[in-house]
Protein backbone atom coordinates (compact mmCIF):
# COMPACT_ATOMS: atom_id res chain seq x y z
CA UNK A 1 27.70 56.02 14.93
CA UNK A 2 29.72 53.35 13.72
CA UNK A 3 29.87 49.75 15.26
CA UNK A 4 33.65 50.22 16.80
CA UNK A 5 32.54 53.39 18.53
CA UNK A 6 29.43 51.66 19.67
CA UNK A 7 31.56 48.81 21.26
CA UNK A 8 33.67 51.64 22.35
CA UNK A 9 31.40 53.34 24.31
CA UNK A 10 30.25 50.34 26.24
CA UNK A 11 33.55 49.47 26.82
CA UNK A 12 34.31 52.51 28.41
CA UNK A 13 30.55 51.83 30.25
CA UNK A 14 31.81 48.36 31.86
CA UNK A 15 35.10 49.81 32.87
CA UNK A 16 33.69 52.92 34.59
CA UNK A 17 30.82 50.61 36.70
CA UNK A 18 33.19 47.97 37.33
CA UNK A 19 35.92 50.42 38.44
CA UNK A 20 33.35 53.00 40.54
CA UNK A 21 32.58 49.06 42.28
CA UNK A 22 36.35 49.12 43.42
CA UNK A 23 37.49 52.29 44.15
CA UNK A 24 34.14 52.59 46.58
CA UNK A 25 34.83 49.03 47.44
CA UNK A 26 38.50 50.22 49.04
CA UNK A 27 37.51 53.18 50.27
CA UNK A 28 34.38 51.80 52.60
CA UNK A 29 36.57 49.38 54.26
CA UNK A 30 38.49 52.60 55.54
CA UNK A 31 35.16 54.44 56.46
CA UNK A 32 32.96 54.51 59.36
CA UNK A 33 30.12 56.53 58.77
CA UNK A 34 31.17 58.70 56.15
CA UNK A 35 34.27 57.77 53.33
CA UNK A 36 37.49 58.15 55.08
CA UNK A 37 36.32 59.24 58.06
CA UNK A 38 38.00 56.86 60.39
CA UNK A 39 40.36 54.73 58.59
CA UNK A 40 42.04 52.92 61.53
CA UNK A 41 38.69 52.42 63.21
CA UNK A 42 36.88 50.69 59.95
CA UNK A 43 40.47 48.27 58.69
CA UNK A 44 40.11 47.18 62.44
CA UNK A 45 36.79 46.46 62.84
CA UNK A 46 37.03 44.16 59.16
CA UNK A 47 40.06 42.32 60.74
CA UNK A 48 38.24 41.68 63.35
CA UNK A 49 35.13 40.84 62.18
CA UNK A 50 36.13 39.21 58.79
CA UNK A 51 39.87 38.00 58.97
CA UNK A 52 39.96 36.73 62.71
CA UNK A 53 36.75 34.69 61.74
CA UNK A 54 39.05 33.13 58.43
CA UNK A 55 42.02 32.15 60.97
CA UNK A 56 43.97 35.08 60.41
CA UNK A 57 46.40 35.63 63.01
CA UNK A 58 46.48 39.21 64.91
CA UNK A 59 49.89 39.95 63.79
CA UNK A 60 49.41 39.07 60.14
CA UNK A 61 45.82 40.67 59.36
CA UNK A 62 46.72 44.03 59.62
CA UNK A 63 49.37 43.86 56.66
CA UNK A 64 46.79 41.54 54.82
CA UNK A 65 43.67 44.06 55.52
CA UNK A 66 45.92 46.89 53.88
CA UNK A 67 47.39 45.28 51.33
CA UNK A 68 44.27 43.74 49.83
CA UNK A 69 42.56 47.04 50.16
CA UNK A 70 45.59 48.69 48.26
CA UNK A 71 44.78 46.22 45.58
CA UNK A 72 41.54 46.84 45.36
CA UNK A 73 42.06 50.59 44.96
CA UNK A 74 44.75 49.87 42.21
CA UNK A 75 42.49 47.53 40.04
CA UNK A 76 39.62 50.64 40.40
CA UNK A 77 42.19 52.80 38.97
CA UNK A 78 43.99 50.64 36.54
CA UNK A 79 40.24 49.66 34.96
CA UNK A 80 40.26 53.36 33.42
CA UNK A 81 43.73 53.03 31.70
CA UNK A 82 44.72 51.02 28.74
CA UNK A 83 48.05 49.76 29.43
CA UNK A 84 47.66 46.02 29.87
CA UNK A 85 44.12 46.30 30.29
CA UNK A 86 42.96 43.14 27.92
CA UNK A 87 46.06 40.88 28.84
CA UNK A 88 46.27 41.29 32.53
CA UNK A 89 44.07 43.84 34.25
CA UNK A 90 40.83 42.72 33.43
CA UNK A 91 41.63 38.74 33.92
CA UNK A 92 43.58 40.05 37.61
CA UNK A 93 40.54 41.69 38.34
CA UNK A 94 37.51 38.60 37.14
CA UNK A 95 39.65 36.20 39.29
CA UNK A 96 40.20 38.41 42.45
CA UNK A 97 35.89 38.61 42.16
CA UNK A 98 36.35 34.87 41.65
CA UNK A 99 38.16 34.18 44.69
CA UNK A 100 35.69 36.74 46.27
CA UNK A 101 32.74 34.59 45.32
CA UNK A 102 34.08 31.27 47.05
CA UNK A 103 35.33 33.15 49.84
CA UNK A 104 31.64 34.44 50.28
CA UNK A 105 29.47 30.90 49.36
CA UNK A 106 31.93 29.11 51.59
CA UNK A 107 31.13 31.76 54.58
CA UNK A 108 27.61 31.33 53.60
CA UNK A 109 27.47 27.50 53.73
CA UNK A 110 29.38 27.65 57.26
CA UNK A 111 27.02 29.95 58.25
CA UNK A 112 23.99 28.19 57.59
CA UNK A 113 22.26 31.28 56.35
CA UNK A 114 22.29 34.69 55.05
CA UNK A 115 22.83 36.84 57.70
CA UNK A 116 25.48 39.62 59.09
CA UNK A 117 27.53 41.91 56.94
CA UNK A 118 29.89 40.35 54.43
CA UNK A 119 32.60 43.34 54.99
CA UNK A 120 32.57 44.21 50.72
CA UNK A 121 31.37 47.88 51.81
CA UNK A 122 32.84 47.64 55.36
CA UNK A 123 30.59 49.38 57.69
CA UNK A 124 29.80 52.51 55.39
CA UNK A 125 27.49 49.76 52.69
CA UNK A 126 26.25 46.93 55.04
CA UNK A 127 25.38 43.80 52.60
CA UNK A 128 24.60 40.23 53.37
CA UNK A 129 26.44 37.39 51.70
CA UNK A 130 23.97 36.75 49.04
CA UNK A 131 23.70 40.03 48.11
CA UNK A 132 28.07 40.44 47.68
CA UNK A 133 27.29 36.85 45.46
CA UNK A 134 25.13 38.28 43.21
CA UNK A 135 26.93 41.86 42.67
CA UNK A 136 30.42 39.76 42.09
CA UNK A 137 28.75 37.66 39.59
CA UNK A 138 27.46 40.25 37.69
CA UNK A 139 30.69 42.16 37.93
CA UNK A 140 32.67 39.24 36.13
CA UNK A 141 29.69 38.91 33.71
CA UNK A 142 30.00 43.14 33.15
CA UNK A 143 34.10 41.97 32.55
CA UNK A 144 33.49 38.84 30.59
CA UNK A 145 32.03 41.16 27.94
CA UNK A 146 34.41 43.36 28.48
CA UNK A 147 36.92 41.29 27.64
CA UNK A 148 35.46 40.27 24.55
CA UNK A 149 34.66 43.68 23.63
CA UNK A 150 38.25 45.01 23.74
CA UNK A 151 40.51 44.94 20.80
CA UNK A 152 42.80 42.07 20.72
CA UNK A 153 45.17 43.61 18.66
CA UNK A 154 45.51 46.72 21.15
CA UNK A 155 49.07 47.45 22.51
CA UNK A 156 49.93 45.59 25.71
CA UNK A 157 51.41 49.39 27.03
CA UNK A 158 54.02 50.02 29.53
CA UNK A 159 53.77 47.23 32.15
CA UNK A 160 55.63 50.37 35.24
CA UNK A 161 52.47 51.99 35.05
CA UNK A 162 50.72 49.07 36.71
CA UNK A 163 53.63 48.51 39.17
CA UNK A 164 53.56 52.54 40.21
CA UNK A 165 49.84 52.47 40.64
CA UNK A 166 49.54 49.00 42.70
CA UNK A 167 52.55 50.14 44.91
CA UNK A 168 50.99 53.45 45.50
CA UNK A 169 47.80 52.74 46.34
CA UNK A 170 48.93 49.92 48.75
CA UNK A 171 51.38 52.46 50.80
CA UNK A 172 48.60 55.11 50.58
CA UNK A 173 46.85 53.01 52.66
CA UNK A 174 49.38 51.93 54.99
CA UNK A 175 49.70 55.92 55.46
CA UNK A 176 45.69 56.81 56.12
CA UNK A 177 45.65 53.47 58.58
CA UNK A 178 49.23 52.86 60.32
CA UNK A 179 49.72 49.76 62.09
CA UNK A 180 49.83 50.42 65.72
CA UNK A 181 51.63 48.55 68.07
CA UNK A 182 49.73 46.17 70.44
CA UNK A 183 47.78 48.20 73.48
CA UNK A 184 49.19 47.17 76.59
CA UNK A 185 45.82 47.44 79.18
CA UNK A 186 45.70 51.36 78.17
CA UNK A 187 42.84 52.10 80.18
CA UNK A 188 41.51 55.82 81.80
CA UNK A 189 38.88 55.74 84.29
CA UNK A 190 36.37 58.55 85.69
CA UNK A 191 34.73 59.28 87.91
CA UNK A 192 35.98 56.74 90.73
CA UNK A 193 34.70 52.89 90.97
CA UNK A 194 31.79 52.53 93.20
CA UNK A 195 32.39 50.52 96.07
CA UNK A 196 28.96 49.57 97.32
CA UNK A 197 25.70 47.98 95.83
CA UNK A 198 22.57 47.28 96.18
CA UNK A 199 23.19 43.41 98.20
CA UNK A 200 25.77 44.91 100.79
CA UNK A 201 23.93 47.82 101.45
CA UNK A 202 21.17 45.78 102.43
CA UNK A 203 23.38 43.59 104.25
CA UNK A 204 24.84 46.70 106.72
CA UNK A 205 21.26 47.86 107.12
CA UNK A 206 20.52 44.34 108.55
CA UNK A 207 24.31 44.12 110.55
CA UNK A 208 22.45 47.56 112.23
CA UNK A 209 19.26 46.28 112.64
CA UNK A 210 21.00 42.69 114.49
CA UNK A 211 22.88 45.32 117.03
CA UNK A 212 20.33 47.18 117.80
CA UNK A 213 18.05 44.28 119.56
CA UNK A 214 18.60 43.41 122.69
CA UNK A 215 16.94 40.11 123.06
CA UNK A 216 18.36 36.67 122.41
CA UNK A 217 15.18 35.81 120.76
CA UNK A 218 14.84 38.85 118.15
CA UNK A 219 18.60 38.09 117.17
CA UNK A 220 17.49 34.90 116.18
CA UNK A 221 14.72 36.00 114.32
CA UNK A 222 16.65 38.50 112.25
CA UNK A 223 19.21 36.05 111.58
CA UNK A 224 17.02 33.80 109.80
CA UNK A 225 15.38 37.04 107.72
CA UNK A 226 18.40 37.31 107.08
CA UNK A 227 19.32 33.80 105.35
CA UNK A 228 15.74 34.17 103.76
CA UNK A 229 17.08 37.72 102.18
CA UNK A 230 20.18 36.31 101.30
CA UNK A 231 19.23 34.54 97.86
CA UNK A 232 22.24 35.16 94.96
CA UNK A 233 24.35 32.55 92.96
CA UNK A 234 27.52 31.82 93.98
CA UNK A 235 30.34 33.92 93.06
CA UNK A 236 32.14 33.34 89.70
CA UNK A 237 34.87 35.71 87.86
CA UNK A 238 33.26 37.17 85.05
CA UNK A 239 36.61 38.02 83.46
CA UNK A 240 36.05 41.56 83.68
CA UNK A 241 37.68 42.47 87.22
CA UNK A 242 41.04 43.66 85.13
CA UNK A 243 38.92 46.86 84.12
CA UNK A 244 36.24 46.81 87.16
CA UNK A 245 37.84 45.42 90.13
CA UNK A 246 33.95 45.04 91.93
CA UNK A 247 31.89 43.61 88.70
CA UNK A 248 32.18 40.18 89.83
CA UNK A 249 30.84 41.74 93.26
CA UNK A 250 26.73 42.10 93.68
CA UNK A 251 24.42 43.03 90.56
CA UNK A 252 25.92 44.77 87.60
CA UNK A 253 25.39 46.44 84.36
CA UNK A 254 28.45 46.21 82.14
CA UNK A 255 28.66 48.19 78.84
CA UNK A 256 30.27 48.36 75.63
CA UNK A 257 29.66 51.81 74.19
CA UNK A 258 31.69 53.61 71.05
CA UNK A 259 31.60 57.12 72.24
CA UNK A 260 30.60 58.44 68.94
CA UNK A 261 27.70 55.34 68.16
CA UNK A 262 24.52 56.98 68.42
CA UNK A 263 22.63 53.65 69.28
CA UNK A 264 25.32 53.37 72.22
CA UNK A 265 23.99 56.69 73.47
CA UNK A 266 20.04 55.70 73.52
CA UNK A 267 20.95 52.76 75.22
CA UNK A 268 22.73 54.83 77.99
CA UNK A 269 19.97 56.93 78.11
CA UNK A 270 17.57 54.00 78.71
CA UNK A 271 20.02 52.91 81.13
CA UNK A 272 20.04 56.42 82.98
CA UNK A 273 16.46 56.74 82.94
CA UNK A 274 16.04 53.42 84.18
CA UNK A 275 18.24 53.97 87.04
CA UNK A 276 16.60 57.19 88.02
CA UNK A 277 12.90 55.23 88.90
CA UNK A 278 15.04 52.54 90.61
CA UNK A 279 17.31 52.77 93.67
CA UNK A 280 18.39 49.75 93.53
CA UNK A 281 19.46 49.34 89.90
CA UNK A 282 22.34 47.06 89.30
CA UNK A 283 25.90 49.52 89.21
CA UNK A 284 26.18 50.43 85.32
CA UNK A 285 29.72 50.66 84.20
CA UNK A 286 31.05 51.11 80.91
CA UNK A 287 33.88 49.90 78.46
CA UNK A 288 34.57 52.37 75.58
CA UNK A 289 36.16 51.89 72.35
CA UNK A 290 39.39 54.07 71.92
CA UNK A 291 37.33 55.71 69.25
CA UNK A 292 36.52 59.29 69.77
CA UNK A 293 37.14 58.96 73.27
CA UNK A 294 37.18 63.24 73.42
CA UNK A 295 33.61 62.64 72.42
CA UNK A 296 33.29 60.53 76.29
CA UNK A 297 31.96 64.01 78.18
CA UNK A 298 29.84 64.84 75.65
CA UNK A 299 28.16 60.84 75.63
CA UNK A 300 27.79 61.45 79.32
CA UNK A 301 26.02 64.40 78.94
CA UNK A 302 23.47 63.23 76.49
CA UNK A 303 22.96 60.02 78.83
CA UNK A 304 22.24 61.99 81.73
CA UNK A 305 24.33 60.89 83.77
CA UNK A 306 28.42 59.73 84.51
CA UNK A 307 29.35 56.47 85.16
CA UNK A 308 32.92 54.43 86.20
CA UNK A 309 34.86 53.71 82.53
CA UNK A 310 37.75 52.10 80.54
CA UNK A 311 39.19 52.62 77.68
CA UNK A 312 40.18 50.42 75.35
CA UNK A 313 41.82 49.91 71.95
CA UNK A 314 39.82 49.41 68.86
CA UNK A 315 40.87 45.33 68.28
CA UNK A 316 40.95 44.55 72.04
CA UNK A 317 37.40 46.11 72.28
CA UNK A 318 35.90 44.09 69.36
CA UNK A 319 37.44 40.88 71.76
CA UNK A 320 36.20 41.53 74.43
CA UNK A 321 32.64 42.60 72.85
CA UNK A 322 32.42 38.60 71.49
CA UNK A 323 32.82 37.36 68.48
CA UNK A 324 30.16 38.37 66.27
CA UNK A 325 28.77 41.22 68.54
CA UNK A 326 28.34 44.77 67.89
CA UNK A 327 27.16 47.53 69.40
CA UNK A 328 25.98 48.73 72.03
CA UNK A 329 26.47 45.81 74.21
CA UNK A 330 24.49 45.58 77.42
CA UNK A 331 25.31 42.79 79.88
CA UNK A 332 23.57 41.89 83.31
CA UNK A 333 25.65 39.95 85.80
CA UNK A 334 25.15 39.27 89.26
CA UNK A 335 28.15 37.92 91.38
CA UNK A 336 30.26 37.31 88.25
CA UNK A 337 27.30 35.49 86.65
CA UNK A 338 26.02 36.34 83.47
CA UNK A 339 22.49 36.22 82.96
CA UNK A 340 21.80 38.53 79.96
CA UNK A 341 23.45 40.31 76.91
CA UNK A 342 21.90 42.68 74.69
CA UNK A 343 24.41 43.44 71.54
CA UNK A 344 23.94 45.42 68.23
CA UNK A 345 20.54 46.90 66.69
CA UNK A 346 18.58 43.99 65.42
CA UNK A 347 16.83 41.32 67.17
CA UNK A 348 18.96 41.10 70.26
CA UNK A 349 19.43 44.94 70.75
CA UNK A 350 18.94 46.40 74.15
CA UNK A 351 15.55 46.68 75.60
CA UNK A 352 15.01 48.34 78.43
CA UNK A 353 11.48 47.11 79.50
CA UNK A 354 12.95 43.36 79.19
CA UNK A 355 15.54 44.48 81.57
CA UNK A 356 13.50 46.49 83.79
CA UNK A 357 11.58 43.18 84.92
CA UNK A 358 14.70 40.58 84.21
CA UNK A 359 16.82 42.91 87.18
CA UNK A 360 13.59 42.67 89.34
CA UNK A 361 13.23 38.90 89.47
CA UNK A 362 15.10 37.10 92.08
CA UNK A 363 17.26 34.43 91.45
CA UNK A 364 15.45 31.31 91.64
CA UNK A 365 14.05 33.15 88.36
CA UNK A 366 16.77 33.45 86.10
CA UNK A 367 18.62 30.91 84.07
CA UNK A 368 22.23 31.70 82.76
């Protein structure tokens, strides 16, 4: 083997790893679970998560998201052809990693750690900040020699080739994800709202119990059981009532579940079987992602139960979730007042023991 074909074939070695690094980069920011499985549901969730927290404006991430992921896709592809490859593909693509880099140690200083999921892989390859560091350095070290490997008296090629590819791949993506017009409070709900809970129920048992005395004397006794019994916070709005017009009323369990998320359906389950040993269990209702929302009877039926819903879009869900949450998101409020949330699978993840004794303590116990 002679030396040019050895410097050939690792060449050809760099571009293929380097390329393979952005084709799958693309393609995971438009996967869920599985690549291209969900395309509008992943570009959302990385606006969300990773433009919205960079000051990107709703109406401008969406074209952003697309077009940088039709980039992306482009450079993957335009790494395995030689037109312009030396003079402007390979230097495009070490600067875009560049940017990539001080995008991701700026994030990182902010941060004041290395935690979450830097949004390289999407959802499909979670990776920490450090981790996307490292792999973009050692992609523009893998180019660097590259670079120098390449013949510098090769043809620069026909520049329309680039142009065709980059403006493919960027409206191929506009086509798997579409831009879809803001949600205005789309919302389905089944089976009906609950009207009653576990505080007013006791409060017409005790309304009973006052009538049926017929003494002065035991009147006034129940009435001040009764202002012993009656021990809650004051009421606050909770800024849920536009889906639930009773959460800010009594105890309540409030939701975020992705029809589809298998964590979201343990946690329901937990829910359900907590319910079932107590009678007085805090109402459960639920917000879903407008993600596989044909997949809702189906959740139901694996959580054992049916509870009141909404619906919402995919970006208006992630808002209303918190910034930085995930799911499944558990929250416990009582009279509008939260006192708990349980979000994502790590170390605040629902737990239903901590729950089971944090709904049973009264409230001179609980701090918001």
């Amino acid at each position: 083997m002679t030396k040019e074909t050895q410097k050939s074939y690792i060449a050809w070695t760099l571009r293929i790893i380097v390329a393979v690094l952005f084709i799958l980069s693309a393609l995971a920011k438009l996967s869920k679970g599985n690549l291209l499985d969900s395309p509008y549901f992943a570009i959302s969730t990385f606006e969300v998560k990773q433009l919205y927290t960079l000051g990107f404006s709703e109406g401008f991430a969406p074209y952003f998201s697309r077009t940088l992921i039709g980039i992306e896709l482009a450079l993957g592809l335009l790494l395995l052809q030689n037109n312009w490859l030396r003079k402007f593909i390979v230097p495009v693509t070490t600067l875009l990693l560049l940017v990539f880099i001080g995008h991701l140690s700026y994030v990182t200083f902010l941060s004041g750690g290395n935690t979450g999921n830097c949004g390289c892989f999407g959802e499909l390859l979670p990776m920490t900040p450090i981790e996307a560091i490292i792999k973009n350095i050692v992609a523009v070290g893998l180019l660097a020699y590259l670079f120098v490997l390449l013949p510098k008296e090769a043809k620069d090629g026909n520049f329309w080739i680039l142009t065709t590819v980059l403006f493919a791949t960027i409206l191929a993506i506009y086509m798997l994800a579409p831009i879809q017009p803001p949600a205005s409070n789309f919302q389905i709900s089944t089976p009906q709202e609950t009207t009653n809970d576990s505080l007013q129920e006791k409060s017409v048992d005790t309304i009973a119990a006052i009538f049926s005395k017929d003494t002065i004397k035991k009147v006034e006794t129940i009435k001040t059981d009764v202002k012993k019994e009656i021990n809650e916070p004051e009421k606050h709005k909770s800024g849920y009532a536009s889906y639930f017009s009773k959460i800010d009323i009594g105890r309540k369990t409030l939701c975020f579940f992705v029809p589809g998320c298998d964590h979201c359906r343990v946690a329901a389950k937990e829910l359900t079987a907590l319910k079932q040993k107590d009678k007085n269990f805090p109402e459960i209702s639920i917000i879903f992602m407008n993600e596989e929302a044909d997949l809702i009877p189906d959740f139901f039926k694996e959580a054992g139960a049916e509870y009141p819903y909404k619906i919402i879009e995919v970006i208006p869900f992630w808002k209303v979730l918190g910034s930085g949450k995930d799911t499944p998101g558990v929250k416990y409020l009582w009279n509008g007042n939260e006192y708990k949330y349980y979000w994502g699978i790590t170390d605040n993840k629902f737990d239903p023991e901590d729950y089971r004794k944090l709904i049973n303590k009264p409230f001179t116990e609980l701090e918001k």
